[in-house]
PDB file of N, CA and C in Angstrom:
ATOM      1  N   UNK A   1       0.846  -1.171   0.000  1.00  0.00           N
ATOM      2  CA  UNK A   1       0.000   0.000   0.000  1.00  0.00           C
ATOM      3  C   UNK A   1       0.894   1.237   0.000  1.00  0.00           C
ATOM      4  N   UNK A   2       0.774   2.242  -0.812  1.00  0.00           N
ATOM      5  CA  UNK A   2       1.252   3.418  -1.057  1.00  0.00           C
ATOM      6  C   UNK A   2       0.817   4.139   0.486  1.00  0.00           C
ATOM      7  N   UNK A   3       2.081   5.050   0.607  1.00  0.00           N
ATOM      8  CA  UNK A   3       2.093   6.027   1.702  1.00  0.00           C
ATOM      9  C   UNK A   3       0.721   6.646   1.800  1.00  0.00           C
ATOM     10  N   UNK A   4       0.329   7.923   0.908  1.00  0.00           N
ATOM     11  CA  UNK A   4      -1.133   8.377   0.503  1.00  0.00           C
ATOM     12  C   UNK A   4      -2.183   7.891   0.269  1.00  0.00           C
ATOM     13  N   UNK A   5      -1.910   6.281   0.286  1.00  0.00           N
ATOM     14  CA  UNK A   5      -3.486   5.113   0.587  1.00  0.00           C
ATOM     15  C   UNK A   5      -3.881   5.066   1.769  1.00  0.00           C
ATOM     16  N   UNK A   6      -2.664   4.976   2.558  1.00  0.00           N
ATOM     17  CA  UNK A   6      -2.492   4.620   3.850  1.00  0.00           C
ATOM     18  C   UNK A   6      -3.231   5.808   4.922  1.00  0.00           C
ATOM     19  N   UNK A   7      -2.736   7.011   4.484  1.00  0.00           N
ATOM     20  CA  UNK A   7      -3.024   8.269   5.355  1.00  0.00           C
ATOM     21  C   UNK A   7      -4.767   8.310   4.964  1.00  0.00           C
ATOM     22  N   UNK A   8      -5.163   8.145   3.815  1.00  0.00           N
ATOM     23  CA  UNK A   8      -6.899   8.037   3.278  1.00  0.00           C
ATOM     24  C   UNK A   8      -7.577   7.197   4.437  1.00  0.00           C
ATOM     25  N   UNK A   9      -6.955   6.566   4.748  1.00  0.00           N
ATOM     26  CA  UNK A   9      -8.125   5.068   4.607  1.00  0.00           C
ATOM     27  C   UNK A   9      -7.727   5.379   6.363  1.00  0.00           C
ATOM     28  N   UNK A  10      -6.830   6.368   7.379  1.00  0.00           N
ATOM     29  CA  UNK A  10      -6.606   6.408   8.708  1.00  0.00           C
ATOM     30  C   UNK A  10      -7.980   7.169   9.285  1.00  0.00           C
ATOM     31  N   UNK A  11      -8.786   6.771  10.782  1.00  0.00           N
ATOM     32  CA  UNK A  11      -9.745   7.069  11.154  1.00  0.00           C
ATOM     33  C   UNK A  11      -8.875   7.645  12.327  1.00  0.00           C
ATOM     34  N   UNK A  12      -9.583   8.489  13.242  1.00  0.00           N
ATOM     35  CA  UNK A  12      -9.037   9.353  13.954  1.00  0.00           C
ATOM     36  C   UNK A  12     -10.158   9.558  15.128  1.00  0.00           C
ATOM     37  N   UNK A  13      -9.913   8.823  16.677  1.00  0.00           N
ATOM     38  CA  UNK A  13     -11.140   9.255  17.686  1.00  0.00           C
ATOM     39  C   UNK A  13     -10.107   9.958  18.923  1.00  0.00           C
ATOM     40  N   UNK A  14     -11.195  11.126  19.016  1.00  0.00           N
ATOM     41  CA  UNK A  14     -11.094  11.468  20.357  1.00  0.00           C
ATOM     42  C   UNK A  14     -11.710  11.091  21.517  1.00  0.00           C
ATOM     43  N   UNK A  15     -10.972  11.055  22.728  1.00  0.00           N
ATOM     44  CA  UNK A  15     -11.248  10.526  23.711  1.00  0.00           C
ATOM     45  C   UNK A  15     -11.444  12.148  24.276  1.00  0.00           C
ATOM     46  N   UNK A  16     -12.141  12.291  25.432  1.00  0.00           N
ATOM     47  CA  UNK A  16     -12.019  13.659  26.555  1.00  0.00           C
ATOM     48  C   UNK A  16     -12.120  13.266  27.900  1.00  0.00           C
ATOM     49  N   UNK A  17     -11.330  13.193  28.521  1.00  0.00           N
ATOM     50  CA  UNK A  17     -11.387  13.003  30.039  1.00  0.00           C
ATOM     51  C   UNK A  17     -11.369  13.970  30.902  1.00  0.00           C
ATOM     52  N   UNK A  18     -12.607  13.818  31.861  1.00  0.00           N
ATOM     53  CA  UNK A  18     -12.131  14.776  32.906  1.00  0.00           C
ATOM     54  C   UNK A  18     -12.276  13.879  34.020  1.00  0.00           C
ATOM     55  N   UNK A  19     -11.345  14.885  34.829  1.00  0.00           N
ATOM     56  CA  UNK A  19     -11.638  14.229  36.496  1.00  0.00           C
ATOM     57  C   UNK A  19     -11.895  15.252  37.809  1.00  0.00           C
ATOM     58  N   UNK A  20     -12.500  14.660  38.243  1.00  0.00           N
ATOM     59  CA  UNK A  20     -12.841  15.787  39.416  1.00  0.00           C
ATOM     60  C   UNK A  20     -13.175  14.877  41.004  1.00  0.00           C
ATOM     61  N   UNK A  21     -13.326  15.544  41.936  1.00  0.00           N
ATOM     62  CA  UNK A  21     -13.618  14.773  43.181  1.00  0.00           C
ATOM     63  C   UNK A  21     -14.446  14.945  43.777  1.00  0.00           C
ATOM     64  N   UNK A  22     -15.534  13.331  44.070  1.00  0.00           N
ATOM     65  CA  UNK A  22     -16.887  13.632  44.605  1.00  0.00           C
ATOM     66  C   UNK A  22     -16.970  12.745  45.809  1.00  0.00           C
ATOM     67  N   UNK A  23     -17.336  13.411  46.665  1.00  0.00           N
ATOM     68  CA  UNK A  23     -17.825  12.592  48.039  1.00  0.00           C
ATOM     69  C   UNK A  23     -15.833  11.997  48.813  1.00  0.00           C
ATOM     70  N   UNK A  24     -15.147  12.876  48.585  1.00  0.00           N
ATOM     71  CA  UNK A  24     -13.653  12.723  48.989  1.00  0.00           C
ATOM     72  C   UNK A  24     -13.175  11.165  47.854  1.00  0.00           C
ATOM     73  N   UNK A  25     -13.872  10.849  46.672  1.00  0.00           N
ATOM     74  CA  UNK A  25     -13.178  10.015  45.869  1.00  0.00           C
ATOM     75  C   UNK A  25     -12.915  10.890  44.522  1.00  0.00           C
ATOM     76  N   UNK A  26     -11.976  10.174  43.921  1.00  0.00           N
ATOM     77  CA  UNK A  26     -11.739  10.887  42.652  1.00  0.00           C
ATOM     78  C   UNK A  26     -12.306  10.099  41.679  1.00  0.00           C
ATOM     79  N   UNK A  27     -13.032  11.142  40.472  1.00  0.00           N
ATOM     80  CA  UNK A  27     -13.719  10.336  39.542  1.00  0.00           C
ATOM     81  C   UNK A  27     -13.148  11.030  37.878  1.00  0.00           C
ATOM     82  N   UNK A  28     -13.412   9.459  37.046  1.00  0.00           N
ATOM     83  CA  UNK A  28     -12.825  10.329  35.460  1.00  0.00           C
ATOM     84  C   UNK A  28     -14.051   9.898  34.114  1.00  0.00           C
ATOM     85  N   UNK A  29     -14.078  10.966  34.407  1.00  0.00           N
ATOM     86  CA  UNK A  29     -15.508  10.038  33.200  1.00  0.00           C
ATOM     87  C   UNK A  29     -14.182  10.327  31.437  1.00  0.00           C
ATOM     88  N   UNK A  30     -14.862   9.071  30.954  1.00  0.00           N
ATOM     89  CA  UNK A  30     -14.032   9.442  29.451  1.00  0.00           C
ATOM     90  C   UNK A  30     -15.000   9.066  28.550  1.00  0.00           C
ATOM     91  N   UNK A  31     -14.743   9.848  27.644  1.00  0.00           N
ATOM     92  CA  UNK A  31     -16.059  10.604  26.530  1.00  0.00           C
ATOM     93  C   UNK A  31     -15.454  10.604  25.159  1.00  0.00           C
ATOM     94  N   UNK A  32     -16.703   9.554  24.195  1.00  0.00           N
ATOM     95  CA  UNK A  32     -15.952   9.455  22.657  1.00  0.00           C
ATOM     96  C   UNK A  32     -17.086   9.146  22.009  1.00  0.00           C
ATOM     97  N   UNK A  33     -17.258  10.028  21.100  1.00  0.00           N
ATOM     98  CA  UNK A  33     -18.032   9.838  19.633  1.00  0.00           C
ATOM     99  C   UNK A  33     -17.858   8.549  18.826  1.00  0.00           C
ATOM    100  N   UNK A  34     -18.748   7.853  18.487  1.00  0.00           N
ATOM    101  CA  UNK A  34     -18.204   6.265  17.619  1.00  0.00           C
ATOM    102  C   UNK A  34     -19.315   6.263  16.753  1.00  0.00           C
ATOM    103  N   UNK A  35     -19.407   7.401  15.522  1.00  0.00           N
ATOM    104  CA  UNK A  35     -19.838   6.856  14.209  1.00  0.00           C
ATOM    105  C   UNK A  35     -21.409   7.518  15.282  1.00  0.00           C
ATOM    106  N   UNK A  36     -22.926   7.247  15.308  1.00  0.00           N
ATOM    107  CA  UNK A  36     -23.927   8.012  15.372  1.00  0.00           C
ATOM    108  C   UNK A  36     -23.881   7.848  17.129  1.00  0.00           C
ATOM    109  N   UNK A  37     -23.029   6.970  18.217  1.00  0.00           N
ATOM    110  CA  UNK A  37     -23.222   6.212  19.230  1.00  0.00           C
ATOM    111  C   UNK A  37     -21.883   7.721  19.916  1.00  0.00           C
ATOM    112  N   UNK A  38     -22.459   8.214  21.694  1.00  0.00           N
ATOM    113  CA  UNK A  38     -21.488   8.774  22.343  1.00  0.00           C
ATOM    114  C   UNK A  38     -21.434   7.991  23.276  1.00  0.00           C
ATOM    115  N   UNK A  39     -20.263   7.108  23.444  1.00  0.00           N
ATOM    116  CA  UNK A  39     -19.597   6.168  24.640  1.00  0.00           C
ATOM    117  C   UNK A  39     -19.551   7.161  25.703  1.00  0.00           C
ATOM    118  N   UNK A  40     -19.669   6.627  27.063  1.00  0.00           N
ATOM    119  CA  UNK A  40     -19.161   7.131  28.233  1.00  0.00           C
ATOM    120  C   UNK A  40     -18.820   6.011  29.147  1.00  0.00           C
ATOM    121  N   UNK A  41     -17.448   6.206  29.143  1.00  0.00           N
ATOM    122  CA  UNK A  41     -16.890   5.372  30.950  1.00  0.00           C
ATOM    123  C   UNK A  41     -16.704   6.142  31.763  1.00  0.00           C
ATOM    124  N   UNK A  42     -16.698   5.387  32.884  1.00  0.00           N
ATOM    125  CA  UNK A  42     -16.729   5.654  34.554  1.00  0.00           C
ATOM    126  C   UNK A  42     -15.642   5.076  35.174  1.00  0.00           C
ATOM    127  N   UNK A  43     -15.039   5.943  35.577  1.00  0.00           N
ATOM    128  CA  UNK A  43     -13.849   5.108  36.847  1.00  0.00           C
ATOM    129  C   UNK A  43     -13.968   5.888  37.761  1.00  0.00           C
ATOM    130  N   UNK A  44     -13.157   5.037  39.195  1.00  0.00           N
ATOM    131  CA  UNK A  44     -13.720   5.940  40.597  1.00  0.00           C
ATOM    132  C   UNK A  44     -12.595   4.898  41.404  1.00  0.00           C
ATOM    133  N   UNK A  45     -11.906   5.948  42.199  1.00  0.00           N
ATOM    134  CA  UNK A  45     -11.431   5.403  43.477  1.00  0.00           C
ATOM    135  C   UNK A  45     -12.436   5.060  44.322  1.00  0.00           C
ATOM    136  N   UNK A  46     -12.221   3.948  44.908  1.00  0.00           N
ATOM    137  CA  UNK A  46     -13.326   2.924  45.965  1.00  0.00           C
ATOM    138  C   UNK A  46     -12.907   3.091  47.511  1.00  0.00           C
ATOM    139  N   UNK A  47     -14.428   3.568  48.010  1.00  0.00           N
ATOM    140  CA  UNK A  47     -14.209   3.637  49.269  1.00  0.00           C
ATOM    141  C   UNK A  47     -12.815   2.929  50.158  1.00  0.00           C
ATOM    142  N   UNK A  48     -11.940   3.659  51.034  1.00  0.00           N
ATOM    143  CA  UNK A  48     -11.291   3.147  51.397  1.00  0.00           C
ATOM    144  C   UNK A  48      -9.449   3.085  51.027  1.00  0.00           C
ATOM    145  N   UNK A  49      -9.921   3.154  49.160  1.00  0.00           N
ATOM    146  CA  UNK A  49      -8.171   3.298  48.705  1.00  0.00           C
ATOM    147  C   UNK A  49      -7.902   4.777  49.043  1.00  0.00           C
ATOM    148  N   UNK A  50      -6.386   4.409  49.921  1.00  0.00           N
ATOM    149  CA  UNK A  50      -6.376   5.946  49.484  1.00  0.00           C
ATOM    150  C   UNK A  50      -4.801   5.565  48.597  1.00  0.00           C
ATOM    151  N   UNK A  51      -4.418   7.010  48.032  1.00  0.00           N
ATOM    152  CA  UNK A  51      -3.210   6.925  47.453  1.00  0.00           C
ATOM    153  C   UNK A  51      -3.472   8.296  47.456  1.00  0.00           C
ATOM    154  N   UNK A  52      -1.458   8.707  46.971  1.00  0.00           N
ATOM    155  CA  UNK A  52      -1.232  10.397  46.597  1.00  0.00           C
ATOM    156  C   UNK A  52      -2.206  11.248  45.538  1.00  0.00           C
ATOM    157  N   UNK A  53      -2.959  12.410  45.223  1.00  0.00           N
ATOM    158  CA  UNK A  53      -3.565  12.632  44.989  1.00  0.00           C
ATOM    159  C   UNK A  53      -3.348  12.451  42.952  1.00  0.00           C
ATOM    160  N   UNK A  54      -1.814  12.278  42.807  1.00  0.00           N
ATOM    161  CA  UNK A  54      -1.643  12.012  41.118  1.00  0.00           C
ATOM    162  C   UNK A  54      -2.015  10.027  41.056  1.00  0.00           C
ATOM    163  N   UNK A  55      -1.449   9.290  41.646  1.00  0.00           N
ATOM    164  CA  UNK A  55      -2.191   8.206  41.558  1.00  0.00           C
ATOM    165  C   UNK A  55      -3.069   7.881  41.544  1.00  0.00           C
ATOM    166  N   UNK A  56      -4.656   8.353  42.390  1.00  0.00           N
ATOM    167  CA  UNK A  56      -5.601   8.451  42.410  1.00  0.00           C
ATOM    168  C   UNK A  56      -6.111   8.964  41.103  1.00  0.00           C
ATOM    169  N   UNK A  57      -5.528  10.205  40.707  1.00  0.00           N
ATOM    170  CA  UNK A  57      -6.128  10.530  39.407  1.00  0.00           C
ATOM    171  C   UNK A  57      -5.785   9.662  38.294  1.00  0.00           C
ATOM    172  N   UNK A  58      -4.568   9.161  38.623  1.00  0.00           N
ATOM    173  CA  UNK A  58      -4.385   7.522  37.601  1.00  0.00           C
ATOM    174  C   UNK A  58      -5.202   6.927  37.262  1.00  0.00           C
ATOM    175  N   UNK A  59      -5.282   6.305  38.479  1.00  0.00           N
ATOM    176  CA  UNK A  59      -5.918   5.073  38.849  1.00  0.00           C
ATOM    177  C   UNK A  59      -7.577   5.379  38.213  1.00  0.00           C
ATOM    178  N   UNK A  60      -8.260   6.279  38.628  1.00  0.00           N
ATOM    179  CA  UNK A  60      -9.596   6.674  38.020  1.00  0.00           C
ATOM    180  C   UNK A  60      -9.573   6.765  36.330  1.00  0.00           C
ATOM    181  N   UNK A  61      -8.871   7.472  36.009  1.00  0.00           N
ATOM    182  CA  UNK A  61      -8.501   7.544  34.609  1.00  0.00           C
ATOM    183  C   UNK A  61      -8.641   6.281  33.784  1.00  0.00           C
ATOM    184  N   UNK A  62      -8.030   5.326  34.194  1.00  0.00           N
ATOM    185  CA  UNK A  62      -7.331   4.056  33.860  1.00  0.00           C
ATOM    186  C   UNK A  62      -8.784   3.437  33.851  1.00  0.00           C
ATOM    187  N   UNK A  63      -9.614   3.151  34.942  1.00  0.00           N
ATOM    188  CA  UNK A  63     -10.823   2.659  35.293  1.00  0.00           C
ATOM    189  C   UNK A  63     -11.761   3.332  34.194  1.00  0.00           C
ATOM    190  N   UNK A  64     -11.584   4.517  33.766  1.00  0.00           N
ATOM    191  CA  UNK A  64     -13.072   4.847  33.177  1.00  0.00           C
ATOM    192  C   UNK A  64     -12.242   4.332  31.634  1.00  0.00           C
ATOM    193  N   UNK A  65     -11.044   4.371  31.278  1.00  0.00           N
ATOM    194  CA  UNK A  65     -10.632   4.030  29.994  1.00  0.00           C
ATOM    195  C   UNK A  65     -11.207   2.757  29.528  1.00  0.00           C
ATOM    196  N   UNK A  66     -11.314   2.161  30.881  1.00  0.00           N
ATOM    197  CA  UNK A  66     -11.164   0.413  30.830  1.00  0.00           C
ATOM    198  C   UNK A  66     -13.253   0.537  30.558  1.00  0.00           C
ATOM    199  N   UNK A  67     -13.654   0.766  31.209  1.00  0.00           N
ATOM    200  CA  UNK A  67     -15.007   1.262  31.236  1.00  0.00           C
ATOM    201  C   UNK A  67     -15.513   1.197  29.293  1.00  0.00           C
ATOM    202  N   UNK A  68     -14.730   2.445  28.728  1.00  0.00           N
ATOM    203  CA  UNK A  68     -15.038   3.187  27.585  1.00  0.00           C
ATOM    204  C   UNK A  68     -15.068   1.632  26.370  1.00  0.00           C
ATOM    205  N   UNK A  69     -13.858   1.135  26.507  1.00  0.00           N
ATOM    206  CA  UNK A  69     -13.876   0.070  26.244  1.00  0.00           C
ATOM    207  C   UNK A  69     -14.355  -1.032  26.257  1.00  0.00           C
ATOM    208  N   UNK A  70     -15.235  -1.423  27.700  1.00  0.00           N
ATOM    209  CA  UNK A  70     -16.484  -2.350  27.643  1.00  0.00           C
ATOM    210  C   UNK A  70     -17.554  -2.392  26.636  1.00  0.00           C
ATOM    211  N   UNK A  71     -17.479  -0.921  26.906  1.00  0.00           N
ATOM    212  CA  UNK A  71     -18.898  -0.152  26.416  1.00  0.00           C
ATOM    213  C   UNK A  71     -18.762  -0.261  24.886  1.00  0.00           C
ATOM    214  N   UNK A  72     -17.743  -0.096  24.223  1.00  0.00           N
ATOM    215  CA  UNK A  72     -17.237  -0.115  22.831  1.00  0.00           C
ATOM    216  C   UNK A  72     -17.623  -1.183  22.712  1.00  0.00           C
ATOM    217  N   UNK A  73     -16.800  -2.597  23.494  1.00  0.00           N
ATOM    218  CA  UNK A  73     -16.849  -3.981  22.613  1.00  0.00           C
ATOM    219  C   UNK A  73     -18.642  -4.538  22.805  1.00  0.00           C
ATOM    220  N   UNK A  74     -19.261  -3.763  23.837  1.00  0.00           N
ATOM    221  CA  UNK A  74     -20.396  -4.623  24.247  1.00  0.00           C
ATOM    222  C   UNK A  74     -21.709  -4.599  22.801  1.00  0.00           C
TER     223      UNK A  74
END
């Protein structure tokens, strides 16, 4: 396949994450357009974990990615 076939035929999604903190947990919702369908995942630190406040925002992140992805394959 030619270079300029290649770049044609490339699809391109955005993801948008935010995170913010509710009830002293941190939460990340992640948000993506798929063709007429808007995915949304959920991740959330669980009662109890704690960690430094950039891990936590990891860790939530990671969870709603994993989320976005259910939701995709389901």
């Amino acid at each position: 396949m030619r270079d300029n076939e290649s770049e044609r035929n490339t699809r391109y999604r955005t993801i948008t994450v935010t995170v913010d903190e509710v009830n002293d947990r941190t939460r990340a919702i992640a948000e993506m357009d798929w063709n007429d369908l808007k995915l949304v995942g959920v991740g959330r630190t669980r009662p109890g974990e704690e960690f430094p406040s950039r891990a936590a925002e990891r860790l939530s992140v990671t969870r709603a990615l994993s989320d976005l992805v259910a939701r995709l394959n389901a």
